[in-house]
PDB file of N, CA and C in Angstrom:
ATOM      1  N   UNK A   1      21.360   7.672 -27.086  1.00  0.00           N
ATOM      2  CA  UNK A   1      20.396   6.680 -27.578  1.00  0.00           C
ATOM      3  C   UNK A   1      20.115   7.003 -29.048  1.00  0.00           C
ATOM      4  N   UNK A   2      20.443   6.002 -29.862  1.00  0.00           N
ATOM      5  CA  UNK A   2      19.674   6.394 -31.056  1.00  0.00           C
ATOM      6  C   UNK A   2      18.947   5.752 -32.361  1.00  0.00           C
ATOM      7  N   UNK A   3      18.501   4.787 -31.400  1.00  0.00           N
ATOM      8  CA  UNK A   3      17.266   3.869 -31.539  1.00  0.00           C
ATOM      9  C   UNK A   3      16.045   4.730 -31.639  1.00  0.00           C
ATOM     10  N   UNK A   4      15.241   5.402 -32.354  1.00  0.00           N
ATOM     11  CA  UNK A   4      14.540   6.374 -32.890  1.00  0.00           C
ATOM     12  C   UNK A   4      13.005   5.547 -32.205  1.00  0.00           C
ATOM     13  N   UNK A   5      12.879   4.368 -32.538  1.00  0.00           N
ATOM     14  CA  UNK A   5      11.999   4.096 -31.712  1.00  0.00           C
ATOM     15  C   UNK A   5      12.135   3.690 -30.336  1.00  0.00           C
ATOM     16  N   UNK A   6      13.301   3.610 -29.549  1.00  0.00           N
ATOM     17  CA  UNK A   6      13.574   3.227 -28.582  1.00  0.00           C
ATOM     18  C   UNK A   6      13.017   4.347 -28.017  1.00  0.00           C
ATOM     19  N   UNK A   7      13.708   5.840 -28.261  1.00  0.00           N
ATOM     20  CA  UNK A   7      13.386   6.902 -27.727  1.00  0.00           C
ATOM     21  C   UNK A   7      11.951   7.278 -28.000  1.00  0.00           C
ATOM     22  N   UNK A   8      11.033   7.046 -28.719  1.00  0.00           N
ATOM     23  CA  UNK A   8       9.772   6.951 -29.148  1.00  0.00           C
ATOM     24  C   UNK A   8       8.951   6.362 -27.597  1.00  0.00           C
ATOM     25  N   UNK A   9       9.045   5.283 -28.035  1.00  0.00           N
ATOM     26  CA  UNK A   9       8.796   3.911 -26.567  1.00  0.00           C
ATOM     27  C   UNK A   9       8.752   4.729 -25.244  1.00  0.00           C
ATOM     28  N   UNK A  10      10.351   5.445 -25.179  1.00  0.00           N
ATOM     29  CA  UNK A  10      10.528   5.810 -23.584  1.00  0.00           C
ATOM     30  C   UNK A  10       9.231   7.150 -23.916  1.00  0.00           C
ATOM     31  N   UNK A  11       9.517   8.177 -24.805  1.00  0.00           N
ATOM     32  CA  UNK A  11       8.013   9.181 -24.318  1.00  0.00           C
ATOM     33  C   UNK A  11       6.569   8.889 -24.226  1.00  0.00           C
ATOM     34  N   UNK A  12       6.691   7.688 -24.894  1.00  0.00           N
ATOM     35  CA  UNK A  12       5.585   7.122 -24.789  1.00  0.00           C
ATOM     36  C   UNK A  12       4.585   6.569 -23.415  1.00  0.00           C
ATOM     37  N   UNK A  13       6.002   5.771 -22.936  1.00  0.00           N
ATOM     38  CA  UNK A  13       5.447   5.454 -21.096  1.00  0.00           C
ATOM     39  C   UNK A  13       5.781   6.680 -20.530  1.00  0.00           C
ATOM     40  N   UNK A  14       6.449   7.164 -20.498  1.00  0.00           N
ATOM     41  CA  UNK A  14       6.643   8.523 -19.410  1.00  0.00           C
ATOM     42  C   UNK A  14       5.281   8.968 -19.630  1.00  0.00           C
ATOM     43  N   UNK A  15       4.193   9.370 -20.907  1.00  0.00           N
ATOM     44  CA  UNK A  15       3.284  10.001 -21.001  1.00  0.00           C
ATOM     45  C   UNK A  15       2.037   9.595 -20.379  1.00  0.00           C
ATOM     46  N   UNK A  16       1.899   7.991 -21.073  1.00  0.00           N
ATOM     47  CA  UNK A  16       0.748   7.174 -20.895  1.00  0.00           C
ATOM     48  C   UNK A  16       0.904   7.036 -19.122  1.00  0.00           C
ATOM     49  N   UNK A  17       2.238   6.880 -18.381  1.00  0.00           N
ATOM     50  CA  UNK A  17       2.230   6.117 -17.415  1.00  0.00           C
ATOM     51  C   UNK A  17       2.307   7.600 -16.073  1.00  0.00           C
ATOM     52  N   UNK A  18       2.175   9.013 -16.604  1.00  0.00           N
ATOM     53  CA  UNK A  18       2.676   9.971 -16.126  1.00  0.00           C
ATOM     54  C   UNK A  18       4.124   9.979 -15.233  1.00  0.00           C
ATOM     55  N   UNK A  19       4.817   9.797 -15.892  1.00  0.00           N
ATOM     56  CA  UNK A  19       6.610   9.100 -14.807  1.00  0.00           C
ATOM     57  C   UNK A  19       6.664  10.868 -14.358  1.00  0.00           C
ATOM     58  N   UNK A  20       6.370  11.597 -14.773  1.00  0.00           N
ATOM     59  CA  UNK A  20       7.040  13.002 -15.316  1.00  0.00           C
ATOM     60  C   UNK A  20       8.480  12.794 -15.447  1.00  0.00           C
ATOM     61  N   UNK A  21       9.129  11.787 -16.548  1.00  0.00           N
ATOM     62  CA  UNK A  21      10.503  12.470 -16.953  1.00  0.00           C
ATOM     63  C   UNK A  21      11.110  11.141 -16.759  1.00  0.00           C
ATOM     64  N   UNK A  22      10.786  10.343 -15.800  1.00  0.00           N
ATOM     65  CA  UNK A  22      11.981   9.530 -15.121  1.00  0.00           C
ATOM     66  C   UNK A  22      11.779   7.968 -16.382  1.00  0.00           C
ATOM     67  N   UNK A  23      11.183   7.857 -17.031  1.00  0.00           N
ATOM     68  CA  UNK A  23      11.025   6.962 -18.374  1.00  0.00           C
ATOM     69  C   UNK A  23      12.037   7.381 -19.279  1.00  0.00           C
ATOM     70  N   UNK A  24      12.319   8.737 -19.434  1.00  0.00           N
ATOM     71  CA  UNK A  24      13.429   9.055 -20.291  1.00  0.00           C
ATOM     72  C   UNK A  24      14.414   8.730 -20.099  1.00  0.00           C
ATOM     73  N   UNK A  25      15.031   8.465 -18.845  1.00  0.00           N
ATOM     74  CA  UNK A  25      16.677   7.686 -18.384  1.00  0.00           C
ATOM     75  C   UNK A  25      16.639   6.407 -18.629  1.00  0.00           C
ATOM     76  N   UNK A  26      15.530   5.777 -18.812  1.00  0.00           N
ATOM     77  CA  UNK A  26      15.362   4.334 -19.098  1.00  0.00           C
ATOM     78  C   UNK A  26      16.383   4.240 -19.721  1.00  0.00           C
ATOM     79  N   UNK A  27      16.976   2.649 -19.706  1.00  0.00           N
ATOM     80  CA  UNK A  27      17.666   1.916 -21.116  1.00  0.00           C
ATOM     81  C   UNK A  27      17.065   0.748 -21.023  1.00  0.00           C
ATOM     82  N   UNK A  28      17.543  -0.043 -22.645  1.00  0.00           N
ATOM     83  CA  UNK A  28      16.752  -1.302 -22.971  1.00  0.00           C
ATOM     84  C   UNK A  28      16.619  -2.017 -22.319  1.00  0.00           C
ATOM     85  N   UNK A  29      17.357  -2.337 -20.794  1.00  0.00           N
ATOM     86  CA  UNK A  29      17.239  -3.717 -20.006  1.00  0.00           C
ATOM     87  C   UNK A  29      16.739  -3.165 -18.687  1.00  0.00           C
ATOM     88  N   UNK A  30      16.046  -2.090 -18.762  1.00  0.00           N
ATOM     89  CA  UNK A  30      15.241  -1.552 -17.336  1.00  0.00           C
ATOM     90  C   UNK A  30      14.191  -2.353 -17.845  1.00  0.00           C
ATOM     91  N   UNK A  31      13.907  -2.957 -16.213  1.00  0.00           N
ATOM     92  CA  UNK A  31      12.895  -3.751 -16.464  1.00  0.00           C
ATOM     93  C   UNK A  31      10.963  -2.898 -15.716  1.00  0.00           C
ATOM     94  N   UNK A  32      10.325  -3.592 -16.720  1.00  0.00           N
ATOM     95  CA  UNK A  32       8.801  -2.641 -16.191  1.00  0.00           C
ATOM     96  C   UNK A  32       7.978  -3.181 -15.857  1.00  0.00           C
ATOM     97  N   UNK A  33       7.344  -4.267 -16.459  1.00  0.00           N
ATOM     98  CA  UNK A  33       6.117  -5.143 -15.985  1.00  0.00           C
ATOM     99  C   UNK A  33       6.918  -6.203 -15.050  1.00  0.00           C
ATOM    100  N   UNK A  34       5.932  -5.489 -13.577  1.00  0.00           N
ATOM    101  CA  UNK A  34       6.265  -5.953 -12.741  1.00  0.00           C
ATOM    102  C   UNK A  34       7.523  -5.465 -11.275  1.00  0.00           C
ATOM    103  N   UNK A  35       8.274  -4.061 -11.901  1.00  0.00           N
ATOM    104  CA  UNK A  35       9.065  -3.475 -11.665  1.00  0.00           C
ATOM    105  C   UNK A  35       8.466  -1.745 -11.244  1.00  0.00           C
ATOM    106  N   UNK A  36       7.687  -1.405 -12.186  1.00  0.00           N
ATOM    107  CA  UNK A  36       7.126   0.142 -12.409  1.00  0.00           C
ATOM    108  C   UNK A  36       5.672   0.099 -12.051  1.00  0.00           C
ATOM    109  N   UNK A  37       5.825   0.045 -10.956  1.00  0.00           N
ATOM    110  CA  UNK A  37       4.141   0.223 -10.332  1.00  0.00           C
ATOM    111  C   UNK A  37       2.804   0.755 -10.710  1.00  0.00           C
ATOM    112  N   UNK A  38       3.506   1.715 -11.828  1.00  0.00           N
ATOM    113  CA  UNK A  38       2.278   2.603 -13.075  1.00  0.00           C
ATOM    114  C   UNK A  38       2.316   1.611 -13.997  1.00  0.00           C
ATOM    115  N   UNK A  39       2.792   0.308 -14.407  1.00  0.00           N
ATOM    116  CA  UNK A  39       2.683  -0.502 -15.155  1.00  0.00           C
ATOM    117  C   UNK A  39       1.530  -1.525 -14.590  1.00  0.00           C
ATOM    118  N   UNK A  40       0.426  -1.290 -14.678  1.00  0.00           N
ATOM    119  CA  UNK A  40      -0.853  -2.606 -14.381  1.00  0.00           C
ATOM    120  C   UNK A  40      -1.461  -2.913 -15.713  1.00  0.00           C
ATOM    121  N   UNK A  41      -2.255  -3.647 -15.485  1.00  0.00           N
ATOM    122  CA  UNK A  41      -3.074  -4.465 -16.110  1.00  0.00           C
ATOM    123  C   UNK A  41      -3.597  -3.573 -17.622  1.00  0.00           C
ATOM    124  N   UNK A  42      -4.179  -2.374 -16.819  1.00  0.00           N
ATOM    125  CA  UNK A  42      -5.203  -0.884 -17.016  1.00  0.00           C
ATOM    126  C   UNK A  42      -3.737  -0.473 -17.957  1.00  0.00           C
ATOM    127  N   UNK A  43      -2.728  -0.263 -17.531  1.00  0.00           N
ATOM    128  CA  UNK A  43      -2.150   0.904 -18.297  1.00  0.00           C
ATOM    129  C   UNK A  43      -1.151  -0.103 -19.706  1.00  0.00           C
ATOM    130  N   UNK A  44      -1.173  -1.152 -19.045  1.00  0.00           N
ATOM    131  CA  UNK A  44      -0.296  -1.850 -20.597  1.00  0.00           C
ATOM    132  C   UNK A  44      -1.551  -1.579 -21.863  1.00  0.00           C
ATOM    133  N   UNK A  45      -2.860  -1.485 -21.366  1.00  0.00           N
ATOM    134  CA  UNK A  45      -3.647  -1.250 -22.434  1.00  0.00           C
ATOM    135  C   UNK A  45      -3.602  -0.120 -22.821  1.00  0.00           C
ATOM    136  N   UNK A  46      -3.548   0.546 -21.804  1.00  0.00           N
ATOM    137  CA  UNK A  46      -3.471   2.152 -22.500  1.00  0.00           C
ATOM    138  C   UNK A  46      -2.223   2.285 -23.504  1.00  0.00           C
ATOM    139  N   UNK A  47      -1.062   2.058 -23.156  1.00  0.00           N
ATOM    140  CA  UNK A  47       0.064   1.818 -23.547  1.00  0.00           C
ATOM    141  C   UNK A  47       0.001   1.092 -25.255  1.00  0.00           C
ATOM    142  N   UNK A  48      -0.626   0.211 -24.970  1.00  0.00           N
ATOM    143  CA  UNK A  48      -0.998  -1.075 -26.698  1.00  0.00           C
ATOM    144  C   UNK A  48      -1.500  -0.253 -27.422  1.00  0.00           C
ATOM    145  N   UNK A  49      -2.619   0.740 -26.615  1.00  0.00           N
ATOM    146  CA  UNK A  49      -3.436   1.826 -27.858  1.00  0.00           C
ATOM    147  C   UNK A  49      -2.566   3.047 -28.041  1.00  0.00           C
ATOM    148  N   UNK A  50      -1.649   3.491 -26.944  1.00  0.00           N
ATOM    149  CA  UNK A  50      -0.959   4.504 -27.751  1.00  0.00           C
ATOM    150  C   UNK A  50       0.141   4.432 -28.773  1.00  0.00           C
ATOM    151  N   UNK A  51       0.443   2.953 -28.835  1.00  0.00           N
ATOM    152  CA  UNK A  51       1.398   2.018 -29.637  1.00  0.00           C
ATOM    153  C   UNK A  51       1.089   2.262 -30.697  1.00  0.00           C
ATOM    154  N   UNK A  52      -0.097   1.893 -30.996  1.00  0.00           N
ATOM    155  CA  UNK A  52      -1.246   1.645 -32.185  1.00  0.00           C
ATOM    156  C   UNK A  52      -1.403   3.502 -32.993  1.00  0.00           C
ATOM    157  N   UNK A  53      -1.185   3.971 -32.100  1.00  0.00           N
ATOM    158  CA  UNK A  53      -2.025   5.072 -32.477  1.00  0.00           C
ATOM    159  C   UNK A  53      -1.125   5.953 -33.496  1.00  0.00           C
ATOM    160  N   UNK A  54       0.220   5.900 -32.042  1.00  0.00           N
ATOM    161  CA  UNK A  54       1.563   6.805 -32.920  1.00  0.00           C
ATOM    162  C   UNK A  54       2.389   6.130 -33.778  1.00  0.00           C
ATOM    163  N   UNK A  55       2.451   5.064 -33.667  1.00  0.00           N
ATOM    164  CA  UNK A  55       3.286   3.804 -34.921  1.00  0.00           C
ATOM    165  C   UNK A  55       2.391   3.804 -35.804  1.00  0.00           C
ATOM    166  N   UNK A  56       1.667   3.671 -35.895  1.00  0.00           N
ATOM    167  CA  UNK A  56       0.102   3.633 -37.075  1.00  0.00           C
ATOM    168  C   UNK A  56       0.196   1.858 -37.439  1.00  0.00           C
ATOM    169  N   UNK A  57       0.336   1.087 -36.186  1.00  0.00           N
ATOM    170  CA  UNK A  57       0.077  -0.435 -35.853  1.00  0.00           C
ATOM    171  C   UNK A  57      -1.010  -0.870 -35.506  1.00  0.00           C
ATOM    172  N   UNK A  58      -0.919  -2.075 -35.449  1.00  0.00           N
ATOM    173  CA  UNK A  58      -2.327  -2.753 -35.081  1.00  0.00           C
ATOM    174  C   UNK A  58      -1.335  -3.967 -34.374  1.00  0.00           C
ATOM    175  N   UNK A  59      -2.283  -4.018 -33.162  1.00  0.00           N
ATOM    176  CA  UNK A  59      -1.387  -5.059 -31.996  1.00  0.00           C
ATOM    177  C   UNK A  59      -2.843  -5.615 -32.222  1.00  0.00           C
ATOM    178  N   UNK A  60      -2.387  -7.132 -32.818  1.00  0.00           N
ATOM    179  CA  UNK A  60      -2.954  -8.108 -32.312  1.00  0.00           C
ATOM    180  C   UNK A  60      -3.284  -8.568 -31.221  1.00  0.00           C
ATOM    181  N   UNK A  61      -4.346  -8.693 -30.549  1.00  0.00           N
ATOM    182  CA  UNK A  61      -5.006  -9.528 -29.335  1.00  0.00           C
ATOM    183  C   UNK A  61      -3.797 -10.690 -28.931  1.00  0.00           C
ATOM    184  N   UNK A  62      -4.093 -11.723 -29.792  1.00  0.00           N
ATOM    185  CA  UNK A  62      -2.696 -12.624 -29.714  1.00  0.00           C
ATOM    186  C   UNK A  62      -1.237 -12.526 -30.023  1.00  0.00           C
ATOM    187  N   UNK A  63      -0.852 -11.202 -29.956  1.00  0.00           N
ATOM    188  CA  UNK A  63       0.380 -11.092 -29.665  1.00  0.00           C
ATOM    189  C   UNK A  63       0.632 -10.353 -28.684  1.00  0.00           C
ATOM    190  N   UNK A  64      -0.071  -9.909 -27.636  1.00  0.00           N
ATOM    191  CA  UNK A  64       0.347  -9.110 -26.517  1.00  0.00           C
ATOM    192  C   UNK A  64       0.521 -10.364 -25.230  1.00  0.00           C
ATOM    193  N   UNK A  65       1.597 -10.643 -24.822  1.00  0.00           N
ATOM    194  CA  UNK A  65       1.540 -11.289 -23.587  1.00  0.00           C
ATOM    195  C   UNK A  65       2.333 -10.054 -22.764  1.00  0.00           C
ATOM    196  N   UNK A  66       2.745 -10.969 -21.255  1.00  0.00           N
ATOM    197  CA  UNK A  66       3.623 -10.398 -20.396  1.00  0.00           C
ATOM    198  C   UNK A  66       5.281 -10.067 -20.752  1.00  0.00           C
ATOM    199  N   UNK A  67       5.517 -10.802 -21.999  1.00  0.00           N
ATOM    200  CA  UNK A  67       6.857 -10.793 -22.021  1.00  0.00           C
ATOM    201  C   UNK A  67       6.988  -9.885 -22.705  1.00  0.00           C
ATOM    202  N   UNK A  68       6.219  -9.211 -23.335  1.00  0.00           N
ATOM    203  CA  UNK A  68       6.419  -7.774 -24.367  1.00  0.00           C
ATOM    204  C   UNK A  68       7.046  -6.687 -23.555  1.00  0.00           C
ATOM    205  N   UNK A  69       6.144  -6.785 -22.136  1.00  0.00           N
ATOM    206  CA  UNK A  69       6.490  -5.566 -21.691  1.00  0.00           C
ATOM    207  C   UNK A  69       7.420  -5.565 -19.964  1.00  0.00           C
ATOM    208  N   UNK A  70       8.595  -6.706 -20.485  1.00  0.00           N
ATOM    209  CA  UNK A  70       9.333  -7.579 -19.468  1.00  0.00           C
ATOM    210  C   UNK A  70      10.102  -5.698 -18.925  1.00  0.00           C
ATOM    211  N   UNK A  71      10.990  -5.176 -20.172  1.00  0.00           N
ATOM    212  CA  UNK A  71      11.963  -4.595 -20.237  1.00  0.00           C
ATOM    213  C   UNK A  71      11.632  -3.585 -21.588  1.00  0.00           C
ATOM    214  N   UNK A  72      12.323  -2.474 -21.724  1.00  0.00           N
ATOM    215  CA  UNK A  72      11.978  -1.309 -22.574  1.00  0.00           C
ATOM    216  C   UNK A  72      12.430  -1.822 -23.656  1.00  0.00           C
ATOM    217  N   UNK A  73      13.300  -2.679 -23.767  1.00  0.00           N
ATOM    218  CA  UNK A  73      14.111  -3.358 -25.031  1.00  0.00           C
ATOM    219  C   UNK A  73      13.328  -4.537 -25.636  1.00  0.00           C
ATOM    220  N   UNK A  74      11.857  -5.285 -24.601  1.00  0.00           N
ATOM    221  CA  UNK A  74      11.347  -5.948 -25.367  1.00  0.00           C
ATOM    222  C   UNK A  74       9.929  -5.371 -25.775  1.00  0.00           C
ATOM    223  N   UNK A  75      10.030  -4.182 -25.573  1.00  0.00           N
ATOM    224  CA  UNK A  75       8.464  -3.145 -25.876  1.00  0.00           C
ATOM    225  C   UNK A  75       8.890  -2.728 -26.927  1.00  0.00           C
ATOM    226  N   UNK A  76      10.116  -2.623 -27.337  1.00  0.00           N
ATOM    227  CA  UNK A  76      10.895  -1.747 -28.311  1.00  0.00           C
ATOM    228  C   UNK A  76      11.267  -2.593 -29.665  1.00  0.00           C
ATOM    229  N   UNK A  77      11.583  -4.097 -29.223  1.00  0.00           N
ATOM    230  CA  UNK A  77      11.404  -5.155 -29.991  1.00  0.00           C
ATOM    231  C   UNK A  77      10.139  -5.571 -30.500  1.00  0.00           C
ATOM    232  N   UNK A  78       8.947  -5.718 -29.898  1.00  0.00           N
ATOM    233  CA  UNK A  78       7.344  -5.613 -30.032  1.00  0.00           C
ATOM    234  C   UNK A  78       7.066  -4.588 -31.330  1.00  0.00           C
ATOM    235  N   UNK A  79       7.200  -3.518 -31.056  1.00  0.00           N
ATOM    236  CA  UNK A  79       6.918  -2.433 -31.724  1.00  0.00           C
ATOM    237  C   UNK A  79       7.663  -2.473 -33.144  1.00  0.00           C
ATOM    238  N   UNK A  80       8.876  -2.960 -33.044  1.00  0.00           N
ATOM    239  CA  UNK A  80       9.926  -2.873 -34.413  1.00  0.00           C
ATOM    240  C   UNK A  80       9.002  -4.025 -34.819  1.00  0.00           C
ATOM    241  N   UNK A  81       9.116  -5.361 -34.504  1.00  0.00           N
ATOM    242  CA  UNK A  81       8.254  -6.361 -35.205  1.00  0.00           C
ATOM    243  C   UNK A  81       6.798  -5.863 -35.502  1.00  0.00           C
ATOM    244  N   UNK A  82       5.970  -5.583 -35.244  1.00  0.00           N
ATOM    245  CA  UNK A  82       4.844  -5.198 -35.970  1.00  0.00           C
ATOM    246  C   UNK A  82       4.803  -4.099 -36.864  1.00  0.00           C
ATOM    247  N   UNK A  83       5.848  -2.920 -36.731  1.00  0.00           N
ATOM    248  CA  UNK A  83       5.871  -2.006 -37.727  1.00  0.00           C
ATOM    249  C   UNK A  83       6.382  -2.823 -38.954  1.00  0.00           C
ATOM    250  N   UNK A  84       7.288  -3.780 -38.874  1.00  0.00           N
ATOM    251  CA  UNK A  84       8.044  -4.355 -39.942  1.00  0.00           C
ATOM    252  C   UNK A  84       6.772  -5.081 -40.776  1.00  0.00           C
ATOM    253  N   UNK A  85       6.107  -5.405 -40.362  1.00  0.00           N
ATOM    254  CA  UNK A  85       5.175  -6.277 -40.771  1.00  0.00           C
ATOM    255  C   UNK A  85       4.096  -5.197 -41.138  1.00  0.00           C
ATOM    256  N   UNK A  86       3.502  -4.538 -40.898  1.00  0.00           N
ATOM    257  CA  UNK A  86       2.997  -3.512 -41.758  1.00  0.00           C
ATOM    258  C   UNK A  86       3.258  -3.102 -42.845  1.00  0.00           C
ATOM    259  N   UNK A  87       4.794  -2.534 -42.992  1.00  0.00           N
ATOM    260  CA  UNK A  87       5.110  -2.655 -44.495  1.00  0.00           C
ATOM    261  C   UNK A  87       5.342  -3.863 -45.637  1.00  0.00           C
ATOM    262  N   UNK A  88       5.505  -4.898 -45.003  1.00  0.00           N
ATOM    263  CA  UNK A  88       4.786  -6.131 -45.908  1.00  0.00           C
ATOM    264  C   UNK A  88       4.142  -6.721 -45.639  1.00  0.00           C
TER     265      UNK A  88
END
Protein backbone atom coordinates (compact mmCIF):
# COMPACT_ATOMS: atom_id res chain seq x y z
CA UNK A 1 0.00 0.00 0.00
CA UNK A 2 1.33 3.25 -0.58
CA UNK A 3 -1.27 5.62 -0.41
CA UNK A 4 0.23 7.41 2.77
CA UNK A 5 -3.11 8.44 3.65
CA UNK A 6 -4.78 5.36 2.81
CA UNK A 7 -2.56 3.71 5.38
CA UNK A 8 -3.22 6.72 7.74
CA UNK A 9 -7.25 6.03 7.37
CA UNK A 10 -6.71 2.18 8.02
CA UNK A 11 -4.80 3.11 11.73
CA UNK A 12 -7.07 5.35 12.20
CA UNK A 13 -10.32 2.94 12.32
CA UNK A 14 -8.43 0.07 13.72
CA UNK A 15 -7.83 2.68 16.69
CA UNK A 16 -11.02 4.73 16.95
CA UNK A 17 -13.06 1.46 16.16
CA UNK A 18 -10.67 -0.92 18.47
CA UNK A 19 -10.45 -3.77 15.35
CA UNK A 20 -7.08 -4.71 17.21
CA UNK A 21 -5.23 -5.05 13.84
CA UNK A 22 -7.81 -6.44 11.47
CA UNK A 23 -8.40 -2.59 9.77
CA UNK A 24 -4.86 -2.91 8.67
CA UNK A 25 -5.59 -5.74 5.93
CA UNK A 26 -8.25 -3.51 4.73
CA UNK A 27 -8.07 -2.40 0.99
CA UNK A 28 -9.87 0.50 -0.75
CA UNK A 29 -13.05 -1.44 -1.74
CA UNK A 30 -13.64 -3.17 1.79
CA UNK A 31 -16.68 -2.01 2.49
CA UNK A 32 -17.63 -0.42 6.32
CA UNK A 33 -20.69 1.54 6.90
CA UNK A 34 -22.95 -0.91 7.20
CA UNK A 35 -20.54 -3.95 6.86
CA UNK A 36 -18.22 -3.39 10.28
CA UNK A 37 -20.45 -3.52 13.15
CA UNK A 38 -17.96 -1.04 15.22
CA UNK A 39 -19.02 1.32 12.49
CA UNK A 40 -22.42 3.15 14.11
CA UNK A 41 -23.79 6.23 14.20
CA UNK A 42 -21.48 7.03 17.70
CA UNK A 43 -18.24 5.96 16.11
CA UNK A 44 -18.35 7.63 12.43
CA UNK A 45 -18.27 10.68 14.81
CA UNK A 46 -15.62 9.66 16.69
CA UNK A 47 -13.90 8.76 13.54
CA UNK A 48 -14.83 12.68 11.75
CA UNK A 49 -13.02 14.04 15.00
CA UNK A 50 -10.08 11.89 14.76
CA UNK A 51 -10.00 12.90 10.98
CA UNK A 52 -9.99 16.43 12.05
CA UNK A 53 -7.58 16.08 14.60
CA UNK A 54 -4.62 14.07 12.81
CA UNK A 55 -5.12 15.64 9.17
CA UNK A 56 -5.38 19.08 10.87
CA UNK A 57 -9.08 19.29 8.80
CA UNK A 58 -12.19 20.59 9.44
CA UNK A 59 -15.17 18.28 8.21
CA UNK A 60 -17.91 20.23 7.48
CA UNK A 61 -21.37 19.32 9.00
CA UNK A 62 -22.57 19.31 5.31
CA UNK A 63 -20.22 17.23 3.92
CA UNK A 64 -20.41 14.15 5.99
CA UNK A 65 -23.11 11.80 4.60
CA UNK A 66 -23.29 7.89 4.44
CA UNK A 67 -21.44 7.63 1.32
CA UNK A 68 -18.11 8.87 2.80
CA UNK A 69 -17.84 6.05 4.80
CA UNK A 70 -19.39 3.36 2.07
CA UNK A 71 -15.70 1.75 1.65
CA UNK A 72 -11.99 2.67 2.96
CA UNK A 73 -11.38 4.12 -0.55
CA UNK A 74 -14.25 6.58 -0.10
CA UNK A 75 -13.03 7.68 3.60
CA UNK A 76 -9.72 7.97 1.94
CA UNK A 77 -11.19 10.04 -0.94
CA UNK A 78 -13.13 12.32 1.83
CA UNK A 79 -10.03 12.98 3.59
CA UNK A 80 -7.73 13.70 0.32
CA UNK A 81 -10.60 16.21 -0.72
CA UNK A 82 -10.68 18.27 2.33
CA UNK A 83 -6.95 18.23 2.98
CA UNK A 84 -6.68 19.55 -0.67
CA UNK A 85 -8.82 22.27 0.12
CA UNK A 86 -7.10 23.40 3.14
CA UNK A 87 -4.17 24.25 1.31
CA UNK A 88 -6.16 26.55 -0.91
Amino acid sequence: MSDPIQKEVLVLLDEVLNLGGRALAFAADTPLLGEVPELDSMAVIAVIQEIEERFGIEVPDDEVDGNSFATVGTVVDFVTRLSARRGG
